[in-house]
C-alpha atoms as a PDB file:
ATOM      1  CA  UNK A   1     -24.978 -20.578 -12.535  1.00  0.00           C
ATOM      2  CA  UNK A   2     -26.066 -21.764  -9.199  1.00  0.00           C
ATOM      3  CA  UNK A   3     -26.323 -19.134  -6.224  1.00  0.00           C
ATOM      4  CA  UNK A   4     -28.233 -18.729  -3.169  1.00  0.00           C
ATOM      5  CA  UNK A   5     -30.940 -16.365  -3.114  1.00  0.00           C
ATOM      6  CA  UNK A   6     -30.877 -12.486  -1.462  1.00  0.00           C
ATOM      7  CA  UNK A   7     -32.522 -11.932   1.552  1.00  0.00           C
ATOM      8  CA  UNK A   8     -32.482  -8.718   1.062  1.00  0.00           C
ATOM      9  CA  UNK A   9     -30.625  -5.647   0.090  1.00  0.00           C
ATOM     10  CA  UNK A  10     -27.940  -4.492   3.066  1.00  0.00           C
ATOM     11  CA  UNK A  11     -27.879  -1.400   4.509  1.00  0.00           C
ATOM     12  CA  UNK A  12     -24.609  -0.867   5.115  1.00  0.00           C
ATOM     13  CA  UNK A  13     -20.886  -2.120   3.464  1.00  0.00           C
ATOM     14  CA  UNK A  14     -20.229  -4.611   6.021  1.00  0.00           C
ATOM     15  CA  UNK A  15     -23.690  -5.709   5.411  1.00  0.00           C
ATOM     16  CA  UNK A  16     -23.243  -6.334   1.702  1.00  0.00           C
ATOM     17  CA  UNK A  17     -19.447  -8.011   2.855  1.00  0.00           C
ATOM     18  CA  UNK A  18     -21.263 -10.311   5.361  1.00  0.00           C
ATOM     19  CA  UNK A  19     -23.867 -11.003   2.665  1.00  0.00           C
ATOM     20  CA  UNK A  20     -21.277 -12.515   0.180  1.00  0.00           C
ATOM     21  CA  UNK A  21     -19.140 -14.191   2.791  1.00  0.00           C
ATOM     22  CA  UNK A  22     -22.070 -16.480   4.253  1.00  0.00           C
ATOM     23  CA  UNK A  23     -23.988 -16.683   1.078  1.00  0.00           C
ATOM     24  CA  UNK A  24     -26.902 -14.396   1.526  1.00  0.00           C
ATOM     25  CA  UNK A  25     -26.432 -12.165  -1.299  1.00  0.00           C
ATOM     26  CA  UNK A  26     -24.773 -13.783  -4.044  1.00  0.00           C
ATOM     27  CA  UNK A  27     -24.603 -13.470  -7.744  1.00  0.00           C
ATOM     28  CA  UNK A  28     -27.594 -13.984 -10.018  1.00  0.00           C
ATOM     29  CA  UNK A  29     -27.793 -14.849 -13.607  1.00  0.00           C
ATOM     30  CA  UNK A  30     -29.011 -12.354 -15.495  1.00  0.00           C
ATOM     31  CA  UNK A  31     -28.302 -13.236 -19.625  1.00  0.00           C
ATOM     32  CA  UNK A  32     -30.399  -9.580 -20.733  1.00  0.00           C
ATOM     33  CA  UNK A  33     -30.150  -6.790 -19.666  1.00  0.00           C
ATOM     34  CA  UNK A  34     -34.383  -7.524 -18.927  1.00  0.00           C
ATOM     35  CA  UNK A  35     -32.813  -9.806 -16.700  1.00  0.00           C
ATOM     36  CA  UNK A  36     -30.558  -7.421 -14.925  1.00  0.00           C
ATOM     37  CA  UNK A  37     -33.369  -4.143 -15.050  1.00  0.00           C
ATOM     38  CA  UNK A  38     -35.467  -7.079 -13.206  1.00  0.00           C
ATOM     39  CA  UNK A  39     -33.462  -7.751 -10.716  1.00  0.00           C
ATOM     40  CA  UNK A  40     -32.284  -4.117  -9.849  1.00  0.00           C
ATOM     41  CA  UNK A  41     -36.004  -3.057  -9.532  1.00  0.00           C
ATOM     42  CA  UNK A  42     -36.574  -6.329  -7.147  1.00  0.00           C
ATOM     43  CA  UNK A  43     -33.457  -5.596  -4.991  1.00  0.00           C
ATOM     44  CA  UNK A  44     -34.642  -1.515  -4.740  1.00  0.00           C
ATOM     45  CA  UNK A  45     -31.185  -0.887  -5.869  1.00  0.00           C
ATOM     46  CA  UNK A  46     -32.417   2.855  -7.506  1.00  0.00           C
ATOM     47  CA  UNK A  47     -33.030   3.989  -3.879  1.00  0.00           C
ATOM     48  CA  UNK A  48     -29.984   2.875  -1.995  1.00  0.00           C
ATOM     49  CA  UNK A  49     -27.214   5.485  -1.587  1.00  0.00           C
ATOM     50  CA  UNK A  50     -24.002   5.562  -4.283  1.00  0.00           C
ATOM     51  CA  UNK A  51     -21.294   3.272  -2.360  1.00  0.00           C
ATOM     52  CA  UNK A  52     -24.567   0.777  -1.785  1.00  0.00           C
ATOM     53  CA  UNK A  53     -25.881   0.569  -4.912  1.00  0.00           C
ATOM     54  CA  UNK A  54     -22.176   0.218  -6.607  1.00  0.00           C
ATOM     55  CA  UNK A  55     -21.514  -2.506  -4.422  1.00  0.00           C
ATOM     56  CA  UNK A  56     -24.858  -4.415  -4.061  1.00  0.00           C
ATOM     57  CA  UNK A  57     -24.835  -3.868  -8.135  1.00  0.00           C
ATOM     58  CA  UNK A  58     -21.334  -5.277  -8.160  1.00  0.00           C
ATOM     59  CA  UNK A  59     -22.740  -8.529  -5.893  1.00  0.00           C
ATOM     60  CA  UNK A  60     -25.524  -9.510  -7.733  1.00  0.00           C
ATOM     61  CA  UNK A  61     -23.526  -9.211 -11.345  1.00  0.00           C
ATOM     62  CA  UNK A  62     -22.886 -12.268 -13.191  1.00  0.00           C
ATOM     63  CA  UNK A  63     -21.176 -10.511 -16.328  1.00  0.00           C
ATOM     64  CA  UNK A  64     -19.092  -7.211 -16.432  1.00  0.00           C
ATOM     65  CA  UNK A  65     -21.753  -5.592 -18.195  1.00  0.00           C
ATOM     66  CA  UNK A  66     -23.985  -5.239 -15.181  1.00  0.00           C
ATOM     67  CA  UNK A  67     -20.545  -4.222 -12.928  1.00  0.00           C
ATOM     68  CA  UNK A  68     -20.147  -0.847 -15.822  1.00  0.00           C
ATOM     69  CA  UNK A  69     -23.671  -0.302 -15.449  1.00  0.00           C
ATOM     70  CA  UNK A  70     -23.757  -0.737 -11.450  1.00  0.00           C
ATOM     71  CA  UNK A  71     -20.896   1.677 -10.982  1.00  0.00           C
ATOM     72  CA  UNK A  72     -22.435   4.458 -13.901  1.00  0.00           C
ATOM     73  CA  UNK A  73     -25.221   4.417 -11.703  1.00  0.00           C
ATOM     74  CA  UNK A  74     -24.411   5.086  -9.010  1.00  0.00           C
ATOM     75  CA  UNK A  75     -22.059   7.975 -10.574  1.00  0.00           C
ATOM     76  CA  UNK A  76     -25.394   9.574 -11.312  1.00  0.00           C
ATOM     77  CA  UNK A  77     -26.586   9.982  -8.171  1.00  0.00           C
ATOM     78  CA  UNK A  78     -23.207  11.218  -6.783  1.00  0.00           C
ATOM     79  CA  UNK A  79     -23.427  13.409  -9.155  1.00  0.00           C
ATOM     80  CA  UNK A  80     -26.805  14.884  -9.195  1.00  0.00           C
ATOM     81  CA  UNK A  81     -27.974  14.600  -6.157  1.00  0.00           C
ATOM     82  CA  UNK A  82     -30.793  17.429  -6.293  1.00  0.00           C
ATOM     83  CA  UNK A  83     -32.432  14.903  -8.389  1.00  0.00           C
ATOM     84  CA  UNK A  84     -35.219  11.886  -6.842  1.00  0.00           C
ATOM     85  CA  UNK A  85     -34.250   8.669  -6.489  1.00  0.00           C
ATOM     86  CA  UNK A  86     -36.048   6.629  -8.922  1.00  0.00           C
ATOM     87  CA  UNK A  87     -36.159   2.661  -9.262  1.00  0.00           C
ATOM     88  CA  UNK A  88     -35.205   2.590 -12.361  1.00  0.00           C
ATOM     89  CA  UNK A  89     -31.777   3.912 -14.581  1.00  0.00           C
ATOM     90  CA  UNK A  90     -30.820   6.969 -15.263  1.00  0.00           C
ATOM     91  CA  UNK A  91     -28.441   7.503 -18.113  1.00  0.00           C
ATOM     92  CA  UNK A  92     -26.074  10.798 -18.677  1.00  0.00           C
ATOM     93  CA  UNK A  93     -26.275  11.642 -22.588  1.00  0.00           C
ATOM     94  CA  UNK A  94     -24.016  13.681 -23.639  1.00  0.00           C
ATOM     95  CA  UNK A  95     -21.815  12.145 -26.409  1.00  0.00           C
ATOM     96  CA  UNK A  96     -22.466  13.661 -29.899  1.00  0.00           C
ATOM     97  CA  UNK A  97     -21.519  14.357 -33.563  1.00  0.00           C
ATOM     98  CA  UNK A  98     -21.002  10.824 -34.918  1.00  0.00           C
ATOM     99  CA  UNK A  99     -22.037  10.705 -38.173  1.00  0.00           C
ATOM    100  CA  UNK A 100     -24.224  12.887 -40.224  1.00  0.00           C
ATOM    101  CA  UNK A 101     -26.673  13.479 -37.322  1.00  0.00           C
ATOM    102  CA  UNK A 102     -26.732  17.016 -35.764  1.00  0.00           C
ATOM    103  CA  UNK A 103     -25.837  17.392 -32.066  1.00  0.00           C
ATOM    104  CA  UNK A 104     -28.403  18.557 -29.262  1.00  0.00           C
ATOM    105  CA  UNK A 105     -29.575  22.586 -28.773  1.00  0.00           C
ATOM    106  CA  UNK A 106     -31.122  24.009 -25.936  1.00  0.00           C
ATOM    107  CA  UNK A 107     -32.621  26.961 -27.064  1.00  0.00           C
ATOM    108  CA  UNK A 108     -35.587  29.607 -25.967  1.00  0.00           C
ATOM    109  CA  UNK A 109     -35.749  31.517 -23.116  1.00  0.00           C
ATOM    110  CA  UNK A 110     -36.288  30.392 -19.430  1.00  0.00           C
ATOM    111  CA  UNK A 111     -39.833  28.969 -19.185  1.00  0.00           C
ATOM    112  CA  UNK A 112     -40.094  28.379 -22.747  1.00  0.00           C
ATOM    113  CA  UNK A 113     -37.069  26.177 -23.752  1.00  0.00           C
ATOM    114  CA  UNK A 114     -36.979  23.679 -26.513  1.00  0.00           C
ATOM    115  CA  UNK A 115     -34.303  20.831 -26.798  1.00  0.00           C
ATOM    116  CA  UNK A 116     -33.900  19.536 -30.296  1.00  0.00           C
ATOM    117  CA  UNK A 117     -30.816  17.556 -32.354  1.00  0.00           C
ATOM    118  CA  UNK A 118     -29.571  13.674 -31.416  1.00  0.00           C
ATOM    119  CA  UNK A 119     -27.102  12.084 -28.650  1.00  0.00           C
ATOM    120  CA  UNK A 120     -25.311   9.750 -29.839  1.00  0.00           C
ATOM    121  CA  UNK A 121     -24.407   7.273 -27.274  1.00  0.00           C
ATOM    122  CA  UNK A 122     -27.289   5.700 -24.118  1.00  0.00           C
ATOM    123  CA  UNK A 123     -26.305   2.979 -21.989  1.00  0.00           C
ATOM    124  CA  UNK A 124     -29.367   1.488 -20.888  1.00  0.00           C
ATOM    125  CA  UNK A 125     -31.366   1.897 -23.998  1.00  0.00           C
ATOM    126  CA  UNK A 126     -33.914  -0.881 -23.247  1.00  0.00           C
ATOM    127  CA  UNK A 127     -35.153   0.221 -19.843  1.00  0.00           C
ATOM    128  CA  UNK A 128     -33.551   3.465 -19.327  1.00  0.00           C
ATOM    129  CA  UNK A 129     -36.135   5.895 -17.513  1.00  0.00           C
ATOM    130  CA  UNK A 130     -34.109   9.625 -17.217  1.00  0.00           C
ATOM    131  CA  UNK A 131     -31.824  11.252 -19.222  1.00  0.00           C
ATOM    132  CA  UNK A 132     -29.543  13.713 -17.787  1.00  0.00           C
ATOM    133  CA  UNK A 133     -28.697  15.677 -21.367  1.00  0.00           C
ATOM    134  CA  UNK A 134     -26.106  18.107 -21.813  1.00  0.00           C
ATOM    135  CA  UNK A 135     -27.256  21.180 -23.907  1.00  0.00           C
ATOM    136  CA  UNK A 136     -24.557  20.603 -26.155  1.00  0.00           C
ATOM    137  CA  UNK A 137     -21.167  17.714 -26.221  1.00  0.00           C
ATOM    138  CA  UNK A 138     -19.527  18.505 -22.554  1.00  0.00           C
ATOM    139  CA  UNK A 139     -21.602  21.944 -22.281  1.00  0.00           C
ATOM    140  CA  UNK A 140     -24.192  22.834 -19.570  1.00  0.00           C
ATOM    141  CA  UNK A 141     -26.588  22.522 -18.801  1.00  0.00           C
ATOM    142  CA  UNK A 142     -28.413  19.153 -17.980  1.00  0.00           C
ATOM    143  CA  UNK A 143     -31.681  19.009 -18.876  1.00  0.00           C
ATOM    144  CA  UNK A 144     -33.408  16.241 -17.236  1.00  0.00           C
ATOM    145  CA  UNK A 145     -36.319  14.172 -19.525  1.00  0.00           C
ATOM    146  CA  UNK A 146     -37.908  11.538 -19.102  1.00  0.00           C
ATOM    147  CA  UNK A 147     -37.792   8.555 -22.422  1.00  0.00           C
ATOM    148  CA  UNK A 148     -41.903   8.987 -22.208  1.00  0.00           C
ATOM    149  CA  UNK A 149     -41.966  12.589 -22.788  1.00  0.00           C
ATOM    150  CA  UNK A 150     -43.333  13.763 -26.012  1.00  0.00           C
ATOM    151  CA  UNK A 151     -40.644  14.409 -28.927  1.00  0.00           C
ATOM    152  CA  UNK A 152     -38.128  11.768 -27.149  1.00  0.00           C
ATOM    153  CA  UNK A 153     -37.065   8.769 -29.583  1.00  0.00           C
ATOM    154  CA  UNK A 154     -34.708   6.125 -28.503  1.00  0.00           C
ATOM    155  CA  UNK A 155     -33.045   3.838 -30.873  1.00  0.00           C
ATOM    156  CA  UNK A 156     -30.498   0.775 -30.395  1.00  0.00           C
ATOM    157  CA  UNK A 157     -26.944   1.784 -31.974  1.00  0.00           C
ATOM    158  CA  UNK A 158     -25.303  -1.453 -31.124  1.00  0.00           C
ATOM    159  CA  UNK A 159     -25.206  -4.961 -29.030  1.00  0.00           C
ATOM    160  CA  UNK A 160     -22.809  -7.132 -28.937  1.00  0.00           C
ATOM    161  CA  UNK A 161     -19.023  -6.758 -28.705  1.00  0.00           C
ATOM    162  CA  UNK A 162     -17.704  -4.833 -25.430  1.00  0.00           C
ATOM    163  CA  UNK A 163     -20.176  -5.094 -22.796  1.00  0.00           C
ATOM    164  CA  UNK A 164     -22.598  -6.559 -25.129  1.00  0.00           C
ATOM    165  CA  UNK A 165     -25.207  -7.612 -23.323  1.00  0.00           C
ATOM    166  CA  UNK A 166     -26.203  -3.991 -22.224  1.00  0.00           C
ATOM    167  CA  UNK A 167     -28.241  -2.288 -25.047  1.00  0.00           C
ATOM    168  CA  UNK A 168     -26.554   0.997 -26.774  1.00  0.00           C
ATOM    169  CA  UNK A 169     -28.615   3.476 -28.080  1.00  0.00           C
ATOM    170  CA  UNK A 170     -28.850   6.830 -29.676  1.00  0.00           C
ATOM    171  CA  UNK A 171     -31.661   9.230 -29.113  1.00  0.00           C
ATOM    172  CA  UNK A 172     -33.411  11.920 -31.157  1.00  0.00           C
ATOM    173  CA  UNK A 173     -34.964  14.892 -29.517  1.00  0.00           C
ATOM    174  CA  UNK A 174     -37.482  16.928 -31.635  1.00  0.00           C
ATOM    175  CA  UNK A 175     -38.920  19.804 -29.882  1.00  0.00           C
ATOM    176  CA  UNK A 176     -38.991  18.751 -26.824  1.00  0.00           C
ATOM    177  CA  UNK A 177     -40.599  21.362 -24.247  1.00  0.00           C
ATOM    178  CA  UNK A 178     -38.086  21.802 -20.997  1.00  0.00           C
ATOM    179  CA  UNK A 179     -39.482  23.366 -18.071  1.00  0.00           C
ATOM    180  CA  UNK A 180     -36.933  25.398 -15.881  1.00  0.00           C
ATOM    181  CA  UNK A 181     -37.325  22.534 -13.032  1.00  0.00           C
ATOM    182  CA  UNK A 182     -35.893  20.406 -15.053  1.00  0.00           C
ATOM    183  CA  UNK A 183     -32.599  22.290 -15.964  1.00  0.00           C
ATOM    184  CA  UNK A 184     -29.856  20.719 -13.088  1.00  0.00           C
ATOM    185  CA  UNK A 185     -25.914  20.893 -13.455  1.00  0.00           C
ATOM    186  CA  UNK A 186     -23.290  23.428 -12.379  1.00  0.00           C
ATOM    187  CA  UNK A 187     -19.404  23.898 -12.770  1.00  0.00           C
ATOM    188  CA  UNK A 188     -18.779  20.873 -10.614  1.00  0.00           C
ATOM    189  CA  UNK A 189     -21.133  18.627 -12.495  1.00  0.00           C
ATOM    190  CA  UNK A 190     -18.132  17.501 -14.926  1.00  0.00           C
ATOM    191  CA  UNK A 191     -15.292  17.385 -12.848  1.00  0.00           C
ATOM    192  CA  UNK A 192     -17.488  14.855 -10.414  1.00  0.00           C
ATOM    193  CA  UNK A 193     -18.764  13.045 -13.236  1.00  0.00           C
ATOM    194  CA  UNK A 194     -15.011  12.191 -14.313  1.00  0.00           C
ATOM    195  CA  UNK A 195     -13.875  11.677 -10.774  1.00  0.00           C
ATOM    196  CA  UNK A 196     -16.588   9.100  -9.692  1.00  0.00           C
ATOM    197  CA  UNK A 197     -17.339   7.131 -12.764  1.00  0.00           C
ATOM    198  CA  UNK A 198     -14.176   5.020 -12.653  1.00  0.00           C
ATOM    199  CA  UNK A 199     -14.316   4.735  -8.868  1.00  0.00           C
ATOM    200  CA  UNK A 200     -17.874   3.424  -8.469  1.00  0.00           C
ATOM    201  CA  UNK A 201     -17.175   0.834 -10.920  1.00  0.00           C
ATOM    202  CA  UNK A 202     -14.029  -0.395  -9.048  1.00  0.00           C
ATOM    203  CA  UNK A 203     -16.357  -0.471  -5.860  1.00  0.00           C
ATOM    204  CA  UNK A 204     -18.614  -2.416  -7.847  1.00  0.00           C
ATOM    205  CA  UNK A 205     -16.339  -4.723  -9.711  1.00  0.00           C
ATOM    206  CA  UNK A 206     -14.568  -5.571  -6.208  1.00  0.00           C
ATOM    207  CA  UNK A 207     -17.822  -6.738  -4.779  1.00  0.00           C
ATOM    208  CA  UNK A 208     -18.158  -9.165  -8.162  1.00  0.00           C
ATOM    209  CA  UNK A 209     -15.266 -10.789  -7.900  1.00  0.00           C
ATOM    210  CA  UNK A 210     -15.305 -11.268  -4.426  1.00  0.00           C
ATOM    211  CA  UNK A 211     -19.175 -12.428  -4.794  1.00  0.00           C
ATOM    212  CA  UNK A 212     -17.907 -15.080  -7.376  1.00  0.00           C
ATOM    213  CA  UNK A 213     -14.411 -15.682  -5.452  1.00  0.00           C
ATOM    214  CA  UNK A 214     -16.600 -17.076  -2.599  1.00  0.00           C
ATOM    215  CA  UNK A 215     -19.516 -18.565  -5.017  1.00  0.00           C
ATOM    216  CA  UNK A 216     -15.939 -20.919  -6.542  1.00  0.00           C
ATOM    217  CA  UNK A 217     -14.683 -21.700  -3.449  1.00  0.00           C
ATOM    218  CA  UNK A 218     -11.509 -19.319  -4.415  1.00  0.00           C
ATOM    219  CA  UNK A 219      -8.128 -19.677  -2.269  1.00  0.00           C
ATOM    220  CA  UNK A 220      -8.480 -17.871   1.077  1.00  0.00           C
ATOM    221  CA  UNK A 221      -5.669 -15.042  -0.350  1.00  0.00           C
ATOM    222  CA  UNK A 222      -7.917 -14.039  -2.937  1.00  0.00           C
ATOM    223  CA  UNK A 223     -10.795 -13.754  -1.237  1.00  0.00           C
ATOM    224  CA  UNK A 224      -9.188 -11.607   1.406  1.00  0.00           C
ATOM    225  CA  UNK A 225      -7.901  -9.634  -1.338  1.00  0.00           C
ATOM    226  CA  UNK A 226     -11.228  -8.782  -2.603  1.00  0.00           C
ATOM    227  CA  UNK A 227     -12.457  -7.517   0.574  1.00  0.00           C
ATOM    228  CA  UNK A 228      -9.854  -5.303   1.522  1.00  0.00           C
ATOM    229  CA  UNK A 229     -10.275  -3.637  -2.198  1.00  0.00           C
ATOM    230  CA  UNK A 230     -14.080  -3.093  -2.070  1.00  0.00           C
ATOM    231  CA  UNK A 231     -13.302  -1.387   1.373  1.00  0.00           C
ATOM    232  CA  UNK A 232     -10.469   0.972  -0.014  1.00  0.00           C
ATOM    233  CA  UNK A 233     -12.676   1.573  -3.123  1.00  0.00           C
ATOM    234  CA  UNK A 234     -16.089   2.568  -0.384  1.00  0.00           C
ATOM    235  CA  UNK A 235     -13.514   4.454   1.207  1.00  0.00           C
ATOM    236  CA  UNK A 236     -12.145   6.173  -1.189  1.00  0.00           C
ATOM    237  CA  UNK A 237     -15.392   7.659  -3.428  1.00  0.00           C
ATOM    238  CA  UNK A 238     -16.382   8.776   0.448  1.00  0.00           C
ATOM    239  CA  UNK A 239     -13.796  11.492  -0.393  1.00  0.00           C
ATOM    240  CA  UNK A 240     -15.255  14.933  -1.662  1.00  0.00           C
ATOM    241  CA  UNK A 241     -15.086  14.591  -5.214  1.00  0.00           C
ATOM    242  CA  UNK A 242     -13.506  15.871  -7.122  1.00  0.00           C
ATOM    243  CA  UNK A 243     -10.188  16.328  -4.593  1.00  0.00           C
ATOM    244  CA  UNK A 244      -6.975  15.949  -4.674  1.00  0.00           C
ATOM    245  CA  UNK A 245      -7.060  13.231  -2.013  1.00  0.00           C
ATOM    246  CA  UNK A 246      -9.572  11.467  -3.936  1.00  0.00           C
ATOM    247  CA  UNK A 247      -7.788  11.786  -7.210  1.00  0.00           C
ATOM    248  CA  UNK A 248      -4.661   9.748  -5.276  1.00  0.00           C
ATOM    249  CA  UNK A 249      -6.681   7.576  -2.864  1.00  0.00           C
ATOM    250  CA  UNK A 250      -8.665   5.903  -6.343  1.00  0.00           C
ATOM    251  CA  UNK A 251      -5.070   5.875  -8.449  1.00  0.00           C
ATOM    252  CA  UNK A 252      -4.349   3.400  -5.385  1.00  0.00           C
ATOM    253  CA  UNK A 253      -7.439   1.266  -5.990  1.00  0.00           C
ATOM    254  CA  UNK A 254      -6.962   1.440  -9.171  1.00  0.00           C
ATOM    255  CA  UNK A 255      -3.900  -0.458  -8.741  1.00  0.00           C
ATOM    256  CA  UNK A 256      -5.018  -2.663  -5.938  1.00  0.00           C
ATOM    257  CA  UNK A 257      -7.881  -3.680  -8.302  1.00  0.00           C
ATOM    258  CA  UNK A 258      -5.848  -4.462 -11.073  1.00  0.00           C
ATOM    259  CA  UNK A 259      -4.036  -6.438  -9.126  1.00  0.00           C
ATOM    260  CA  UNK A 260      -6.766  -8.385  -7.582  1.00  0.00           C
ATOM    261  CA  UNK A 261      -7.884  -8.583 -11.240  1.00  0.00           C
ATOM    262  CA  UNK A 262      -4.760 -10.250 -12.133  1.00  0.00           C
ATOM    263  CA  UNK A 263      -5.407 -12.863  -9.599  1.00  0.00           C
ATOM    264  CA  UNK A 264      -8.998 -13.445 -10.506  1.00  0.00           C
ATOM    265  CA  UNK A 265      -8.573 -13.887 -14.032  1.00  0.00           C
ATOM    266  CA  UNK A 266      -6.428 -17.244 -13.850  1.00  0.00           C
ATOM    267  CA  UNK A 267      -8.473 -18.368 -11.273  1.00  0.00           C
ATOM    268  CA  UNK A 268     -11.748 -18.516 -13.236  1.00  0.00           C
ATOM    269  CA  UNK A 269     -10.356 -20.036 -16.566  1.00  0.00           C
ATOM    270  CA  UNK A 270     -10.391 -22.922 -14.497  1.00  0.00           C
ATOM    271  CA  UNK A 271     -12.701 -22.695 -12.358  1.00  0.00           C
ATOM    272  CA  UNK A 272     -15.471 -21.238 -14.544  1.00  0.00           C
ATOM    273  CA  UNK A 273     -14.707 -21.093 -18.155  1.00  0.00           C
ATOM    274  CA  UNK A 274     -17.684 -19.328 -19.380  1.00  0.00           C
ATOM    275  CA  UNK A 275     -17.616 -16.534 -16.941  1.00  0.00           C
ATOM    276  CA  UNK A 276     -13.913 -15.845 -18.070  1.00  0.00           C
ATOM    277  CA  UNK A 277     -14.567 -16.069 -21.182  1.00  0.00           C
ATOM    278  CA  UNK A 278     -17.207 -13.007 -20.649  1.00  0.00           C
ATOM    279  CA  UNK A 279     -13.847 -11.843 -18.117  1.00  0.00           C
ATOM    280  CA  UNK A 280     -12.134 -11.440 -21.268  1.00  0.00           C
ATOM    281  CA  UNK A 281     -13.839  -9.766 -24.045  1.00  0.00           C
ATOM    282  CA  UNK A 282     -15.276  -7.057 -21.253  1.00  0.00           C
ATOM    283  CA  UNK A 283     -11.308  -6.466 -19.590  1.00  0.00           C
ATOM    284  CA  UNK A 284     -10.536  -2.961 -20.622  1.00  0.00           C
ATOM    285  CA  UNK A 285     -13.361  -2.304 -18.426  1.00  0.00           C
ATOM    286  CA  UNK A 286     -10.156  -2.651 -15.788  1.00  0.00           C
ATOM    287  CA  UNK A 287      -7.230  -2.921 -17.590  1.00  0.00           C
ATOM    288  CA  UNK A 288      -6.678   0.869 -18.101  1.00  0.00           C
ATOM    289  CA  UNK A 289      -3.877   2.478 -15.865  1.00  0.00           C
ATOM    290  CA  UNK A 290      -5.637   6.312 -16.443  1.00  0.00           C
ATOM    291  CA  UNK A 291      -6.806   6.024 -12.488  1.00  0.00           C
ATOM    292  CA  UNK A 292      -3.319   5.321 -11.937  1.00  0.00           C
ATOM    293  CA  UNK A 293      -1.799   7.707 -13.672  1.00  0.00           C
ATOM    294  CA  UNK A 294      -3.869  10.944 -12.474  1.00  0.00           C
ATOM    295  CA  UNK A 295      -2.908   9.836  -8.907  1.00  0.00           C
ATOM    296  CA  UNK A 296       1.191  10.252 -10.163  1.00  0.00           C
ATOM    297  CA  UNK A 297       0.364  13.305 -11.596  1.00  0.00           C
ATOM    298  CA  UNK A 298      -1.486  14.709  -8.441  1.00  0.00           C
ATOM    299  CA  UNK A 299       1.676  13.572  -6.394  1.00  0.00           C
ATOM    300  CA  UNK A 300       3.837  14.953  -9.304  1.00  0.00           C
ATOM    301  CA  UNK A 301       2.276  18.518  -8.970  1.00  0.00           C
ATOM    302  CA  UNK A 302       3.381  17.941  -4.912  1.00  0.00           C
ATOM    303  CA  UNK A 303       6.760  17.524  -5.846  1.00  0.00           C
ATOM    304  CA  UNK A 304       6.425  13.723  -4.720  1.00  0.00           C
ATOM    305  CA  UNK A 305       7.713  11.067  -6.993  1.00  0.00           C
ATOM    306  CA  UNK A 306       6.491   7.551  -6.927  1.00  0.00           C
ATOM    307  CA  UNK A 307       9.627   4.952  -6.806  1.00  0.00           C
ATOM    308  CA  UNK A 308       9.656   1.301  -7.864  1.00  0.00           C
ATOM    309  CA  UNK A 309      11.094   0.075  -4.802  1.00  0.00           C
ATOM    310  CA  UNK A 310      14.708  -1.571  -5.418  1.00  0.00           C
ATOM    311  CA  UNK A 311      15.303  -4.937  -6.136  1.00  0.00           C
ATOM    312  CA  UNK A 312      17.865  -6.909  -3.156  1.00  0.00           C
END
């Protein structure tokens, strides 16, 4: 791949728009995800705000990998935003109880806690630096450790496949000493986590295809297209979340980005084989209508009723 290098990482969304339409940020190869972790740390990406670092993330992505891992991100910090910025990833570890291996406790009094038991799904496993763990599977709270701390073990559970080039892992915690500073998470922590995690990655997988829409020379229509989705998707994660008008404002970019997906996709089988080749195996990153439906049911629950408009 061929693309021009960044200048810099923009400050605002019209920044990172301007940046793709002239050339100035563009997409960079990045086969590993060393490649990636490399070019996030160059870029500062850990210390931008959310709708930034989804987007910029989004911009620089050659592979849909690095548009999941953009948009998880910046989830995180939406979602715990007591906690530092940090140039590195964060990863929230909370999946459990596949296999034999036991599940996470958090156990001993305040001051004198002790985490112990395995997670059994990390995104990031290679170079992630914090992990936000839930004292049990979908149970507060977060304790927040970092992958050096003593009793901490990180293994790879699987590469290749879906998003493949982003390392899996599981993690083992044995005894591992938890201060009360580093005990986060509330009732809300959830609920946000759900709300955002599908909307940052729409902001960041608008900014990748219009990155590579103008890196192909697409048709002006598509391009367009892509610009008006990444700013419904910034505008719509600017919502409190979660809300009810953020639950129906992302069911819309959900649809507006599957549409714009639609369009995309034929585009780039001719125009760049190998990236839709990489387009395809990683599509249910998109191709899930959930966003969608939550926003019908939110209407639903109004009394309103979405209606395919008639035919003439």
């Amino acid at each position: 791949m061929t693309s021009a290098p960044s200048t810099g990482t923009p400050q605002t969304l019209e920044g990172v728009i301007e940046g793709l339409l002239t050339g100035a940020l563009a997409p960079r190869e990045a086969a590993t995800e060393d490649d990636f972790h490399a070019t996030w740390i160059a870029m500062g990406l850990g210390r931008t705000e959310p709708t930034l670092m989804a987007a910029v993330g989004g911009a620089l992505a050659d592979r849909l990998a690095w548009v999941f891992l953009s948009g998880y991100q910046a989830t995180l910090c939406r979602c715990f935003p007591q906690l530092p910025a940090i140039e590195g990833w964060s990863a929230f570890v909370n999946t459990e109880g596949v296999g034999d291996l036991p599940g996470t406790s958090l156990s001993g009094d305040a001051g004198n806690r002790r985490l112990n038991g395995w997670k059994t799904w990390l995104a990031g496993a290679d170079h992630v630096d914090r992990l936000l763990v839930s004292a049990t599977h979908n149970a507060l709270p977060f304790a927040v450790v970092r992958r050096a701390q003593p009793g901490v073990a990180i293994e790879h559970s699987r590469s290749g496949g879906y998003l493949g080039e982003m390392i899996q892992g599981r993690v083992r915690f044995e005894d591992v000493p938890v201060a009360e500073d580093q005990i986060v998470g509330d009732e809300t922590t959830f609920p946000a986590f759900r709300a955002s995690e599908g909307a940052y990655v729409r902001v960041a997988l608008s900014a990748f295809i219009l990155g590579h829409a103008v890196r192909l020379q697409a048709p002006a229509e598509l391009v367009t297209a892509a610009v008006g989705t990444l700013v419904a998707a910034a505008g719509a994660v600017a919502l409190p979340l979660p809300s009810r008008a953020a639950t129906i404002a992302i069911g819309g970019v959900d649809a507006q980005t599957r549409a714009l997906a639609s369009a995309f996709g034929p585009f780039i089988a001719t125009a760049d084989p190998a990236l839709h080749a990489l387009w395809e195996r990683d599509a249910r990153l998109f191709r899930s209508d959930a966003l969608t439906r939550r926003a019908e049911e939110a209407l639903a629950a109004l009394g309103l009723v979405l209606r395919q408009p008639s035919s003439a």
